[in-house]
PDB file of N, CA and C in Angstrom:
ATOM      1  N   UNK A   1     -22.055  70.580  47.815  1.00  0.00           N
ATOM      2  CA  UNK A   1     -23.032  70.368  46.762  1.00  0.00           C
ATOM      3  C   UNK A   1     -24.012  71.544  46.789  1.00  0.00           C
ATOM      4  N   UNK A   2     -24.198  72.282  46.045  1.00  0.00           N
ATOM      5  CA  UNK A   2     -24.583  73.745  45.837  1.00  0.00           C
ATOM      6  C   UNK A   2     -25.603  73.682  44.878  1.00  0.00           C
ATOM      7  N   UNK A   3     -25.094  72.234  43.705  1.00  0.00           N
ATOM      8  CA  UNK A   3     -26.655  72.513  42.683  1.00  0.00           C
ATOM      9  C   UNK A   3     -27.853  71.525  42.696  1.00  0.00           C
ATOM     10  N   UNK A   4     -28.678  71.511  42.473  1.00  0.00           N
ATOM     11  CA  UNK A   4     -29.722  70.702  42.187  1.00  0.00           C
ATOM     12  C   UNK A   4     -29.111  69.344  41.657  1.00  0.00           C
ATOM     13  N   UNK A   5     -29.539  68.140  42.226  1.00  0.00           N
ATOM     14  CA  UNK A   5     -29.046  66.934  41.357  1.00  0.00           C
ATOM     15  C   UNK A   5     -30.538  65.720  41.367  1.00  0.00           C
ATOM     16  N   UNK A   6     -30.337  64.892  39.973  1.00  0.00           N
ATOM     17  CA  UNK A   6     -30.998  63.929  40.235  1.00  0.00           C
ATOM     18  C   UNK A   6     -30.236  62.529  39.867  1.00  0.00           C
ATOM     19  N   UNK A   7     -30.023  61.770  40.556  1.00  0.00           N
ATOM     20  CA  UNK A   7     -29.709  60.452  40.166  1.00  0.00           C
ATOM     21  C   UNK A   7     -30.827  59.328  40.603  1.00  0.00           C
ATOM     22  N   UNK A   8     -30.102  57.811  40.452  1.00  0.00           N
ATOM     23  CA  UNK A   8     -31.277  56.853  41.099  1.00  0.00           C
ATOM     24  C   UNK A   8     -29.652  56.029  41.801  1.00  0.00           C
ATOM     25  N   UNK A   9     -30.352  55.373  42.714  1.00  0.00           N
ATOM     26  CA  UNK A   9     -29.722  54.079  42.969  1.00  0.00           C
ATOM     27  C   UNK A   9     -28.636  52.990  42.246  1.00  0.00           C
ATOM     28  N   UNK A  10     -29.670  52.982  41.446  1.00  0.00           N
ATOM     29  CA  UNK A  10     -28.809  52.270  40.770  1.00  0.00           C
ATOM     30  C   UNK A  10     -27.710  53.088  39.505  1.00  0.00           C
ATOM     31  N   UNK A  11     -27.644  53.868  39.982  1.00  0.00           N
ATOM     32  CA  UNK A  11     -26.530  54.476  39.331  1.00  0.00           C
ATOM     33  C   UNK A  11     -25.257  54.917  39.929  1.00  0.00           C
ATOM     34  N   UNK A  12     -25.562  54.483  41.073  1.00  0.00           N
ATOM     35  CA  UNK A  12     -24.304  54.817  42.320  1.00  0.00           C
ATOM     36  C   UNK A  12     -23.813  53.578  42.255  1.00  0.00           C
ATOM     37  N   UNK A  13     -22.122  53.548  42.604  1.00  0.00           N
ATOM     38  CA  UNK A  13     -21.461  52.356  43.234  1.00  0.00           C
ATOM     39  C   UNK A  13     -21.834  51.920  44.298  1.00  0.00           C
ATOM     40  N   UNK A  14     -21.807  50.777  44.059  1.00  0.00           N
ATOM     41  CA  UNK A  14     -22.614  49.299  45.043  1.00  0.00           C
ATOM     42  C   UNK A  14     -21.366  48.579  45.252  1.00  0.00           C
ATOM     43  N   UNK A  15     -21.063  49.333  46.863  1.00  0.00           N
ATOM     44  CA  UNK A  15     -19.416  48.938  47.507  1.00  0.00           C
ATOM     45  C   UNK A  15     -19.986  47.476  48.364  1.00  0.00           C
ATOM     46  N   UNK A  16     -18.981  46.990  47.976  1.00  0.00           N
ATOM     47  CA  UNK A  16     -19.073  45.606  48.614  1.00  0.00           C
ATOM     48  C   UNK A  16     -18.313  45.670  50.233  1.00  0.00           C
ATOM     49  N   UNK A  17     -18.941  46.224  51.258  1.00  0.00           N
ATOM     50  CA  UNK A  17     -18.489  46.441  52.547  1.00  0.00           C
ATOM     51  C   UNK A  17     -18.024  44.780  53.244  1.00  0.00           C
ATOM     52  N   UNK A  18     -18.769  43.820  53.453  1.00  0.00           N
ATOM     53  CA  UNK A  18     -18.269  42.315  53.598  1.00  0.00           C
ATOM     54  C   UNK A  18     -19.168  41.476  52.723  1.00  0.00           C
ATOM     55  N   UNK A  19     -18.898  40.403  53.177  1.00  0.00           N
ATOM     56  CA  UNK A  19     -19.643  39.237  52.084  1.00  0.00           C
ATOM     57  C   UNK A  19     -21.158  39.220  52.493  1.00  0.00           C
ATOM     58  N   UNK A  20     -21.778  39.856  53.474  1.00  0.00           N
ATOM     59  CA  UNK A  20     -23.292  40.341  53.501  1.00  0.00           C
ATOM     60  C   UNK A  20     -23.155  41.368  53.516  1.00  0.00           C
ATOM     61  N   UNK A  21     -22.759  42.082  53.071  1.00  0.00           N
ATOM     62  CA  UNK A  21     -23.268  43.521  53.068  1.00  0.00           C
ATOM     63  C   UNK A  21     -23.055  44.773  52.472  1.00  0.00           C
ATOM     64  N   UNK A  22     -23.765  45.705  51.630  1.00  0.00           N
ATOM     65  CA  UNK A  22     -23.444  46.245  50.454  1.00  0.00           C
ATOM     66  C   UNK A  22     -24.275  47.561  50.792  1.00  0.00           C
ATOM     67  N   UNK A  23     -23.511  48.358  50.080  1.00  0.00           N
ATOM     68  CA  UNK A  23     -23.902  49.891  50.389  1.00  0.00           C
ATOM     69  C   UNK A  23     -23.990  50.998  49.345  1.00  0.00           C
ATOM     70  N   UNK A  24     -24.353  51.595  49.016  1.00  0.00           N
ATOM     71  CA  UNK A  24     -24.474  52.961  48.131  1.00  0.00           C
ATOM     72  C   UNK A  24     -24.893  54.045  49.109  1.00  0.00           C
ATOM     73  N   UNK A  25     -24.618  55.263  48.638  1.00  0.00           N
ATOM     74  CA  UNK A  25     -24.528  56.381  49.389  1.00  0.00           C
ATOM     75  C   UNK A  25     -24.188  57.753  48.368  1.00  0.00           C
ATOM     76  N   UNK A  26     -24.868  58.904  49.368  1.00  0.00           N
ATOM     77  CA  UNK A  26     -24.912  59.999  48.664  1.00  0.00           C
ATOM     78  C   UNK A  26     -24.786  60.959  49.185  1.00  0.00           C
ATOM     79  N   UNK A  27     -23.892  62.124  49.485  1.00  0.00           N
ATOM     80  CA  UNK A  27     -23.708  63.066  50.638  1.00  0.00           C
ATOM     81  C   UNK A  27     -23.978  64.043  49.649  1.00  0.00           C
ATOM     82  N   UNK A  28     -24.693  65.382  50.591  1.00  0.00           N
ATOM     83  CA  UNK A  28     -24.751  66.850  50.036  1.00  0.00           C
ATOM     84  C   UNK A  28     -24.014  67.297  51.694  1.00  0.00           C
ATOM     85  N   UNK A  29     -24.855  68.731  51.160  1.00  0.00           N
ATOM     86  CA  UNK A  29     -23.849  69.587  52.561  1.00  0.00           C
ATOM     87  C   UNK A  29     -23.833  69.453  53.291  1.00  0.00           C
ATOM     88  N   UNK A  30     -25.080  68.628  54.098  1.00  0.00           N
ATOM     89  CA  UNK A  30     -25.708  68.330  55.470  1.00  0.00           C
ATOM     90  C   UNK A  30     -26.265  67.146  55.419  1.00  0.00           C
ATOM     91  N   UNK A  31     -26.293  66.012  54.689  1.00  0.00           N
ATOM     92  CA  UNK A  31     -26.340  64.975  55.092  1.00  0.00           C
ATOM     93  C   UNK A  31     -26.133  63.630  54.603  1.00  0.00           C
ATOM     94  N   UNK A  32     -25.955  62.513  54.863  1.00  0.00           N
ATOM     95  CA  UNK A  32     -25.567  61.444  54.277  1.00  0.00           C
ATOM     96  C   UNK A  32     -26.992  60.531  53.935  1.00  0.00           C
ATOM     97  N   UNK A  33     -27.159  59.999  52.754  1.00  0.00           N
ATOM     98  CA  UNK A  33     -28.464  59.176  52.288  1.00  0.00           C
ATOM     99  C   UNK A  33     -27.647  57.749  51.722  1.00  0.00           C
ATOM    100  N   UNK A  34     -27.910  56.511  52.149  1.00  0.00           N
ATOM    101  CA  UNK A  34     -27.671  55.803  51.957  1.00  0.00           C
ATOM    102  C   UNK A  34     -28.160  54.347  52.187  1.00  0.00           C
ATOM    103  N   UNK A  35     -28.129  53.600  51.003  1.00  0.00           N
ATOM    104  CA  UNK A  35     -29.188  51.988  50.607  1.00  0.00           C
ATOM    105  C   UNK A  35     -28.031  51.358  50.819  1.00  0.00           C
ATOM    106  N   UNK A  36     -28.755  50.096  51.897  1.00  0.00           N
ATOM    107  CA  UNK A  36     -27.841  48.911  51.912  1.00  0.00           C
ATOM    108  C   UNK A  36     -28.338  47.728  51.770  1.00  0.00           C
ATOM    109  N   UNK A  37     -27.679  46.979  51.675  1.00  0.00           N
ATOM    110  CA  UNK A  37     -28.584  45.487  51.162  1.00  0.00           C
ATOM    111  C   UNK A  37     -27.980  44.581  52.518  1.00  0.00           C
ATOM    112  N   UNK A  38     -28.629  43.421  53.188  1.00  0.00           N
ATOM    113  CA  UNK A  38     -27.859  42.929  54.051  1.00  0.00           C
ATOM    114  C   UNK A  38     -28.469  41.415  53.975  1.00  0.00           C
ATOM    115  N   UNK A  39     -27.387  40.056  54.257  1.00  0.00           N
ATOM    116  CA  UNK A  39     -27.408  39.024  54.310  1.00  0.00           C
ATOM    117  C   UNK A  39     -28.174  38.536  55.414  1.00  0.00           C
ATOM    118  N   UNK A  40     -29.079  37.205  55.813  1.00  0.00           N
ATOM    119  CA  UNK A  40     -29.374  37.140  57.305  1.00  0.00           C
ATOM    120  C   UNK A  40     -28.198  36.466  57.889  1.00  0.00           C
ATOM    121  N   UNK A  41     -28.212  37.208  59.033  1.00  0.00           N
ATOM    122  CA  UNK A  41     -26.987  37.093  59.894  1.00  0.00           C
ATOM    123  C   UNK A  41     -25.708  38.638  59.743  1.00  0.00           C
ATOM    124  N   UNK A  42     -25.673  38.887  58.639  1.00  0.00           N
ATOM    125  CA  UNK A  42     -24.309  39.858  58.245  1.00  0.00           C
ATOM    126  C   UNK A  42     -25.246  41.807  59.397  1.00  0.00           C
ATOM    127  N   UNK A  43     -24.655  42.419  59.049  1.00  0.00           N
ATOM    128  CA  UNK A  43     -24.885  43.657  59.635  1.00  0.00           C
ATOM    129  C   UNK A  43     -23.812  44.541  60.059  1.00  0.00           C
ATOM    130  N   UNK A  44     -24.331  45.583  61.068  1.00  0.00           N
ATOM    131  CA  UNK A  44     -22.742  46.603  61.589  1.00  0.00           C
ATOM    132  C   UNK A  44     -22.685  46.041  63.315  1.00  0.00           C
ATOM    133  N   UNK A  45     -21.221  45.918  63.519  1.00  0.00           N
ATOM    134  CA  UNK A  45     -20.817  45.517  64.975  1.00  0.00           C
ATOM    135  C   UNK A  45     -21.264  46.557  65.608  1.00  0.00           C
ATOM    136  N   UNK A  46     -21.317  46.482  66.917  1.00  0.00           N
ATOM    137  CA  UNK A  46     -21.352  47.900  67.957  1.00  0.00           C
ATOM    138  C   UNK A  46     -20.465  48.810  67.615  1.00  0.00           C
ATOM    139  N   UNK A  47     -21.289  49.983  67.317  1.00  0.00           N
ATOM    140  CA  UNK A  47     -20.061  51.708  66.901  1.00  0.00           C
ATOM    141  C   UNK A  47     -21.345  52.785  67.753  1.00  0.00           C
ATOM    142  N   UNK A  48     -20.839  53.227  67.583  1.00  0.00           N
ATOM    143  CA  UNK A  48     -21.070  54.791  67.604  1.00  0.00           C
ATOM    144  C   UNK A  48     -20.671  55.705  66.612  1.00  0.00           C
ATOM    145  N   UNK A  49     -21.562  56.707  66.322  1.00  0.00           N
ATOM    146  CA  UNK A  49     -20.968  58.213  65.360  1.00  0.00           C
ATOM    147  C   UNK A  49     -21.639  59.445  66.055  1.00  0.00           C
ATOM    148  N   UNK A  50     -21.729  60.396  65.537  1.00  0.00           N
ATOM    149  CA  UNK A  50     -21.820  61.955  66.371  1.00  0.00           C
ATOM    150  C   UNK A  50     -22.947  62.434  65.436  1.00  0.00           C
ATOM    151  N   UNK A  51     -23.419  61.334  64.463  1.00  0.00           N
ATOM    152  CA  UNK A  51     -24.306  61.589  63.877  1.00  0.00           C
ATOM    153  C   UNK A  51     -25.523  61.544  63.837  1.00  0.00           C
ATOM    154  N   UNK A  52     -26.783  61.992  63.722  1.00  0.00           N
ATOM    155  CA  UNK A  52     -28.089  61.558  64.292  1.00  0.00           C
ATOM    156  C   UNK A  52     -28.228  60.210  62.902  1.00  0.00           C
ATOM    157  N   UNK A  53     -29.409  59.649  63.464  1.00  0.00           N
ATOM    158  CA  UNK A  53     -29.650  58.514  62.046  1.00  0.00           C
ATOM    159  C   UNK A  53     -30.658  58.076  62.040  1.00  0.00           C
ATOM    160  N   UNK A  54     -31.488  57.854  60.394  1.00  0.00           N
ATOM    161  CA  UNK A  54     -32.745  57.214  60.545  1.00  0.00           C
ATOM    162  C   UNK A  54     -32.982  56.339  59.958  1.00  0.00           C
ATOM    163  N   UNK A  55     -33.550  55.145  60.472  1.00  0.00           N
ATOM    164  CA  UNK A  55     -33.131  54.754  59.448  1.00  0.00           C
ATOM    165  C   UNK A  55     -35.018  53.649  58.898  1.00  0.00           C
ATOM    166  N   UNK A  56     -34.644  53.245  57.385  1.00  0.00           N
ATOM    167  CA  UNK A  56     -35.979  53.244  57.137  1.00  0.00           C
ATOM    168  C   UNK A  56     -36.157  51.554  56.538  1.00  0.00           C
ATOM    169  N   UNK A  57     -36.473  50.491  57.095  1.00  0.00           N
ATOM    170  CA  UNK A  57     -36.575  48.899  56.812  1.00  0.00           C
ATOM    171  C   UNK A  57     -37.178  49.282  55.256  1.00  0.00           C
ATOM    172  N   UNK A  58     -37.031  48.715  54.551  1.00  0.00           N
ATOM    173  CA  UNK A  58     -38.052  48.473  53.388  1.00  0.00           C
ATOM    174  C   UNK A  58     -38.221  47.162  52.487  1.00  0.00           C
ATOM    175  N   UNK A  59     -36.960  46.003  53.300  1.00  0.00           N
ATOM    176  CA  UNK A  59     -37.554  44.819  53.475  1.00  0.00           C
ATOM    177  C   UNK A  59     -36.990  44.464  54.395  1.00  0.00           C
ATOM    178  N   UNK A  60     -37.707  42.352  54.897  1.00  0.00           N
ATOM    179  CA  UNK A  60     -36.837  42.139  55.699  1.00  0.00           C
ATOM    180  C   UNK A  60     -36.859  42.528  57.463  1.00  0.00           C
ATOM    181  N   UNK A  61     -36.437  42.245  57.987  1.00  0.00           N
ATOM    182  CA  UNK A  61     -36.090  42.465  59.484  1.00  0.00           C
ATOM    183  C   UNK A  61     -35.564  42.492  60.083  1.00  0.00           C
ATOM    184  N   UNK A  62     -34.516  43.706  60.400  1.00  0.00           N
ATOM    185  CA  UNK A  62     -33.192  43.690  61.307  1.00  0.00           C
ATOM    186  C   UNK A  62     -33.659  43.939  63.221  1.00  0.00           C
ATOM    187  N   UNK A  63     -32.279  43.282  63.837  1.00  0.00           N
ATOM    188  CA  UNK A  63     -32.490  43.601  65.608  1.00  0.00           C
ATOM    189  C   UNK A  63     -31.241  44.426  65.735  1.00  0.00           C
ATOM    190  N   UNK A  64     -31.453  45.553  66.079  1.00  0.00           N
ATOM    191  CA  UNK A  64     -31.014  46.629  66.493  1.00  0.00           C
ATOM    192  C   UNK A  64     -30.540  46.423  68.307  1.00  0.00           C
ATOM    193  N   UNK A  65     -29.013  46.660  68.789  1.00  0.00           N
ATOM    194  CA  UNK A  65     -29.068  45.812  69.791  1.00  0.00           C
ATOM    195  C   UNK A  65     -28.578  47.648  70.848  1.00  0.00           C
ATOM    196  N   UNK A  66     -28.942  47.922  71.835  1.00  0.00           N
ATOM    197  CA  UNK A  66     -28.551  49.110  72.307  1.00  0.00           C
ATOM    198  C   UNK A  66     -27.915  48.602  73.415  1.00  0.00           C
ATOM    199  N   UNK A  67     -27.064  49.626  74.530  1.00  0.00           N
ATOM    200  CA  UNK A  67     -27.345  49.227  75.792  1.00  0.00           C
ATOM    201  C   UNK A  67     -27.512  48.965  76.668  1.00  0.00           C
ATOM    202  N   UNK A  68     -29.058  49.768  76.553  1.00  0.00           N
ATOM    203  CA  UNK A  68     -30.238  48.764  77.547  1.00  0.00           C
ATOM    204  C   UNK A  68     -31.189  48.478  76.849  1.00  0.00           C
ATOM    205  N   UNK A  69     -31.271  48.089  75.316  1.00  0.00           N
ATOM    206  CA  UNK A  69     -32.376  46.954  75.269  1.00  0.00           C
ATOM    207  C   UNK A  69     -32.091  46.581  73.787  1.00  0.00           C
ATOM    208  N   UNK A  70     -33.040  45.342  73.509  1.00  0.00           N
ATOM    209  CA  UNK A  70     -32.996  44.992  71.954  1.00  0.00           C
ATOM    210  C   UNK A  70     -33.945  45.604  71.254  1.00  0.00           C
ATOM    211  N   UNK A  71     -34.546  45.901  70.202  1.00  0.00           N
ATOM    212  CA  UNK A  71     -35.366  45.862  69.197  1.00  0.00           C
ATOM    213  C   UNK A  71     -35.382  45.801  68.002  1.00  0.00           C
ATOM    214  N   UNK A  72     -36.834  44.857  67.463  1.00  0.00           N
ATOM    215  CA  UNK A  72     -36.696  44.438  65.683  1.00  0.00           C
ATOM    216  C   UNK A  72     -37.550  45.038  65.545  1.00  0.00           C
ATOM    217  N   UNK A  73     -37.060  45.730  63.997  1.00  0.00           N
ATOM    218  CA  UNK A  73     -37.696  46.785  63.331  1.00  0.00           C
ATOM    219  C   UNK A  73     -38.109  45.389  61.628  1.00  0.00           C
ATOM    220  N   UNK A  74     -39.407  45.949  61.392  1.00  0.00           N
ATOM    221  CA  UNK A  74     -39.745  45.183  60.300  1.00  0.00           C
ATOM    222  C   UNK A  74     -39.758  46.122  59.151  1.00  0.00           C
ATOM    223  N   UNK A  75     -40.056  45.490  57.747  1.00  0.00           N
ATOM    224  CA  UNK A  75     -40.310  46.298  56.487  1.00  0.00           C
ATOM    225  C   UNK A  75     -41.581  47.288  57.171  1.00  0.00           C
ATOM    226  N   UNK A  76     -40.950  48.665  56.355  1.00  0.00           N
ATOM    227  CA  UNK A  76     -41.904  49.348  56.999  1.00  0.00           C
ATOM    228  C   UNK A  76     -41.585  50.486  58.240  1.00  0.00           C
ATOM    229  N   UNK A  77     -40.762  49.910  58.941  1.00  0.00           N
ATOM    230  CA  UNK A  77     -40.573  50.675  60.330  1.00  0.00           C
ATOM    231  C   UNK A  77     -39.502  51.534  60.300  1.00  0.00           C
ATOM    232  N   UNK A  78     -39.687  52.513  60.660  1.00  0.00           N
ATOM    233  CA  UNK A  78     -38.035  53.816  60.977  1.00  0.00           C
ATOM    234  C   UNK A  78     -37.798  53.683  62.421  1.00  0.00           C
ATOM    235  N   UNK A  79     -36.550  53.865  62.389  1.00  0.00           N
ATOM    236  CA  UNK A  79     -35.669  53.775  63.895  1.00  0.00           C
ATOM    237  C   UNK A  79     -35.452  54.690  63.508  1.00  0.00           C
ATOM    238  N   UNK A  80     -34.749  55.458  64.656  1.00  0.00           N
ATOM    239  CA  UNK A  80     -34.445  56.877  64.860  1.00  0.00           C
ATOM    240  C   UNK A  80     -33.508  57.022  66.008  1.00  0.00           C
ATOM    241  N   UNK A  81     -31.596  57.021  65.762  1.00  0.00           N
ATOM    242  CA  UNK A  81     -31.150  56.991  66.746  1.00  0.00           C
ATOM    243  C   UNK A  81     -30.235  58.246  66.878  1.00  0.00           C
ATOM    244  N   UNK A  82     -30.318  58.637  68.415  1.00  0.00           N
ATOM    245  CA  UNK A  82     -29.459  60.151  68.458  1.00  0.00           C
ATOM    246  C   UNK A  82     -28.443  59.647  68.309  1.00  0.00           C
ATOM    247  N   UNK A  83     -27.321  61.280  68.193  1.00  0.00           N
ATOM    248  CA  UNK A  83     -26.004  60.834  68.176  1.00  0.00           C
ATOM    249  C   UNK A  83     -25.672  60.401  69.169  1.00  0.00           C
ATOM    250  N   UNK A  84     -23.939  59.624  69.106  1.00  0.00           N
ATOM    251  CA  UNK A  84     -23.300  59.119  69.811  1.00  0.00           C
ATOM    252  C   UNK A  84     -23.892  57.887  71.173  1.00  0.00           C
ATOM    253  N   UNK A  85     -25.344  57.210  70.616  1.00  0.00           N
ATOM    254  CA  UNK A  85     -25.699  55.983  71.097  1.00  0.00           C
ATOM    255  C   UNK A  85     -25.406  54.883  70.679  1.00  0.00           C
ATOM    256  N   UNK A  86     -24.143  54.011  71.445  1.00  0.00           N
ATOM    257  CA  UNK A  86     -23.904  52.823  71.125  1.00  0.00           C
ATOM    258  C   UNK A  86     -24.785  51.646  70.519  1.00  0.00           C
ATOM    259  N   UNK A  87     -24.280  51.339  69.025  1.00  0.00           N
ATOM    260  CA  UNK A  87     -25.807  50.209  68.904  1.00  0.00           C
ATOM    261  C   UNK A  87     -24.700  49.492  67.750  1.00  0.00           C
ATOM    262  N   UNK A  88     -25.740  48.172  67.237  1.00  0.00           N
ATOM    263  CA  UNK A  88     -25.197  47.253  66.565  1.00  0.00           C
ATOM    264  C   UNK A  88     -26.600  46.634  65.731  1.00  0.00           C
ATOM    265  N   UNK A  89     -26.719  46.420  64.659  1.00  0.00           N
ATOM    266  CA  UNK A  89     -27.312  46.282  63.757  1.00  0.00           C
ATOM    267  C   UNK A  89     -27.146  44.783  63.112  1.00  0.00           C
ATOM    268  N   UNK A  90     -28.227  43.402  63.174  1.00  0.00           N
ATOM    269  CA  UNK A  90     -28.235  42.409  62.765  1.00  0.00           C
ATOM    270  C   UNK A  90     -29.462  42.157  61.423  1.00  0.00           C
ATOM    271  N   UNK A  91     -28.694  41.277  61.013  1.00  0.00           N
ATOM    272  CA  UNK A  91     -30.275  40.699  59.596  1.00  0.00           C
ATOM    273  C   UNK A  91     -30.522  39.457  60.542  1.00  0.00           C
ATOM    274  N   UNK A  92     -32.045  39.395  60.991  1.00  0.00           N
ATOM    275  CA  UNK A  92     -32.885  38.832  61.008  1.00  0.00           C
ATOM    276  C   UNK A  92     -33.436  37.465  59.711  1.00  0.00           C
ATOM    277  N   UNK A  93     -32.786  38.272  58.590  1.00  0.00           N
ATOM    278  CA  UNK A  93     -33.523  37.582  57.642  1.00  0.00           C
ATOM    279  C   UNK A  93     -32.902  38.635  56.092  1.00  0.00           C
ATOM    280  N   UNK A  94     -32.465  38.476  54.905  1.00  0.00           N
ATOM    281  CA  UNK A  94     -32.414  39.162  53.794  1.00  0.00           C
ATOM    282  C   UNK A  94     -33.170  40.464  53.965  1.00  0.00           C
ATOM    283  N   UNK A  95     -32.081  41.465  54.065  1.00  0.00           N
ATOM    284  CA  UNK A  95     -32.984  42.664  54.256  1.00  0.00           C
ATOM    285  C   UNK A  95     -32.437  43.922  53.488  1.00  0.00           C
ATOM    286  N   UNK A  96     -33.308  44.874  53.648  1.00  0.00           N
ATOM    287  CA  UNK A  96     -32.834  46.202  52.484  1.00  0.00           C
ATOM    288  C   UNK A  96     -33.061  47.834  53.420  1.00  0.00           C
ATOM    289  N   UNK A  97     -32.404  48.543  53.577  1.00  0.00           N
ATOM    290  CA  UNK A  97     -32.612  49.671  54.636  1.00  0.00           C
ATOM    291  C   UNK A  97     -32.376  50.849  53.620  1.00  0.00           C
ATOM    292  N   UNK A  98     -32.710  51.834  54.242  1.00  0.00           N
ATOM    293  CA  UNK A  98     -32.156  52.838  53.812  1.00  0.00           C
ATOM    294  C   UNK A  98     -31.897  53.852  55.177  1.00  0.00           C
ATOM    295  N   UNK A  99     -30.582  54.441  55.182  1.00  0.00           N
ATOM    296  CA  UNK A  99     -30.172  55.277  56.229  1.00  0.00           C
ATOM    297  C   UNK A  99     -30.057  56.735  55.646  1.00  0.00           C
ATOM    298  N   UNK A 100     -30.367  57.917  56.727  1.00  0.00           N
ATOM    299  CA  UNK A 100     -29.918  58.869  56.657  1.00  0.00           C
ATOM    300  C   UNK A 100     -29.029  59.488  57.796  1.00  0.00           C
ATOM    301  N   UNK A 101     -28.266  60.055  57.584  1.00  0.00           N
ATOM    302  CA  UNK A 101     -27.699  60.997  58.794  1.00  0.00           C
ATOM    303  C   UNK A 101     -27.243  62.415  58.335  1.00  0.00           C
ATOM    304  N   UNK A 102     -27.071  62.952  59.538  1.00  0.00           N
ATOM    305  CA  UNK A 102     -26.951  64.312  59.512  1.00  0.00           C
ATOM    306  C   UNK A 102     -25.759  64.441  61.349  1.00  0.00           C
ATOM    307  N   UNK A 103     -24.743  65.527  60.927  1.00  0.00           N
ATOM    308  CA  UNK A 103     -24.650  66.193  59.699  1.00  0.00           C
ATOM    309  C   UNK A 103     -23.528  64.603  58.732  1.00  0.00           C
ATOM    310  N   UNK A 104     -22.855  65.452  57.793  1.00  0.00           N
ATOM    311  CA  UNK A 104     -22.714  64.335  56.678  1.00  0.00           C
ATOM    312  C   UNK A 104     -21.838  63.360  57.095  1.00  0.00           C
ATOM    313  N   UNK A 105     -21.882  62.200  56.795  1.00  0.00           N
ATOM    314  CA  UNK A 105     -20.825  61.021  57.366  1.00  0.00           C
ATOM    315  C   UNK A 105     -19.246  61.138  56.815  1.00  0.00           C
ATOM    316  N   UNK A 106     -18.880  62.112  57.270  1.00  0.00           N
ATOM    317  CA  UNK A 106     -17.338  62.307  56.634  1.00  0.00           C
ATOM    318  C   UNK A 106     -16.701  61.433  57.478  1.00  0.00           C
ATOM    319  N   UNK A 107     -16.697  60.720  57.778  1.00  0.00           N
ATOM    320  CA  UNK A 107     -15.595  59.387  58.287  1.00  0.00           C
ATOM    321  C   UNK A 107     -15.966  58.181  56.998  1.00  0.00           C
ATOM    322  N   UNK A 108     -17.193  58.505  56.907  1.00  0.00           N
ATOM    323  CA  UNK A 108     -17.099  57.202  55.417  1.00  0.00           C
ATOM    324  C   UNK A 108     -16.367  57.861  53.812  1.00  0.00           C
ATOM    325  N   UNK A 109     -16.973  58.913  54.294  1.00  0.00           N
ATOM    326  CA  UNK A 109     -15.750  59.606  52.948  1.00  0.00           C
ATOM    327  C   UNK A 109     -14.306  59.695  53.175  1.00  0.00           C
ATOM    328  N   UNK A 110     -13.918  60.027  54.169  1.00  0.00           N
ATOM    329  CA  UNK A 110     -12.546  59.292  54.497  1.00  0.00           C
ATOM    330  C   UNK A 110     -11.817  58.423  54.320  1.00  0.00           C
ATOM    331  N   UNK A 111     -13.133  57.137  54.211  1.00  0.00           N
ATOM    332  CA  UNK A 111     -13.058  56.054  54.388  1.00  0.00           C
ATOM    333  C   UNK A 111     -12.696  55.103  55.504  1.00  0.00           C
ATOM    334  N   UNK A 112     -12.999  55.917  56.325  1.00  0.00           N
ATOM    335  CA  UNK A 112     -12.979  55.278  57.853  1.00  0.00           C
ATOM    336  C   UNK A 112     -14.345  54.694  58.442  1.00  0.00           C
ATOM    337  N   UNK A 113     -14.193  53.325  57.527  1.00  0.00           N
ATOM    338  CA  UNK A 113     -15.985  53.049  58.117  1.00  0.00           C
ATOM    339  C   UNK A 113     -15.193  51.460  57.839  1.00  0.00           C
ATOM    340  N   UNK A 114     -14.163  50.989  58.441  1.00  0.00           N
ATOM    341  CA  UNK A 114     -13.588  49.777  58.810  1.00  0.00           C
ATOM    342  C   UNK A 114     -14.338  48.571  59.823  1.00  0.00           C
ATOM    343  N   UNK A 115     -15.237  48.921  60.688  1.00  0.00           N
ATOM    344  CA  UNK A 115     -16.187  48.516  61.087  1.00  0.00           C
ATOM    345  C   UNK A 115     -17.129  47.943  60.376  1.00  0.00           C
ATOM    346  N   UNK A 116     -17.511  48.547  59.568  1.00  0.00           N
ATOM    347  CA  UNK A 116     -18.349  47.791  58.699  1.00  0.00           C
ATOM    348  C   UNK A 116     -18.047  46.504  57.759  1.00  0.00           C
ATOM    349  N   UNK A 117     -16.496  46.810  57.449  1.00  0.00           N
ATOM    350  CA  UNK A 117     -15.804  46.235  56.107  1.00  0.00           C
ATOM    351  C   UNK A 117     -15.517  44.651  56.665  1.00  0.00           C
ATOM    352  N   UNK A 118     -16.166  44.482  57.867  1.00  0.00           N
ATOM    353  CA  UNK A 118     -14.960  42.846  58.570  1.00  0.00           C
ATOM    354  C   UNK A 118     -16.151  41.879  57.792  1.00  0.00           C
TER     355      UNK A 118
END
């Protein structure tokens, strides 16, 4: 991606990853931006990627499980996890995130993000 772009959200496909949990996403050269919506209870199992990630609550309250420890992040709060740290991601409660990573998530463009899809 070389030129200037503007879109919104809601103009991206809104992939239905499982029955809680829904995603849009947007890659340039260096990094992946992406809104998810999540059920309470639904989320991502324990993975890992090589990717750094940040990620930003903006409703809602997920527990982030590492490990060696738990933590809940509320509307409002950024996590910030290096690459290749094992973690797993729960809804607390109806929630809305937005993630970034770097560099770009080419395993989801692949479509190798099967982990997520159960």
């Amino acid at each position: 991606m070389s030129e200037i772009t503007k879109t919104t959200w809601e103009a991206m496909e809104k992939e239905k990853l499982s029955e809680t949990l829904t995603r849009r996403m947007v890659s340039g050269e260096n990094g992946t931006l992406a809104h998810f919506s999540v059920q309470r209870g639904g989320g991502a199992p324990r993975h890992s990627h090589p990717n750094e990630e940040y990620c930003l609550i903006s409703s809602g309250s997920l527990k982030f499980t590492f490990d060696d420890r738990e933590l809940v992040a509320r509307a409002g709060d950024i996590v910030i996890i290096p690459p290749n740290v094992p973690h797993g991601i729960g809804a607390l409660e109806d929630s809305a995130f937005i993630e970034f990573f770097t560099p770009v998530r080419e395993d989801w463009l692949r479509g190798e993000d099967q982990y997520l899809r159960k």
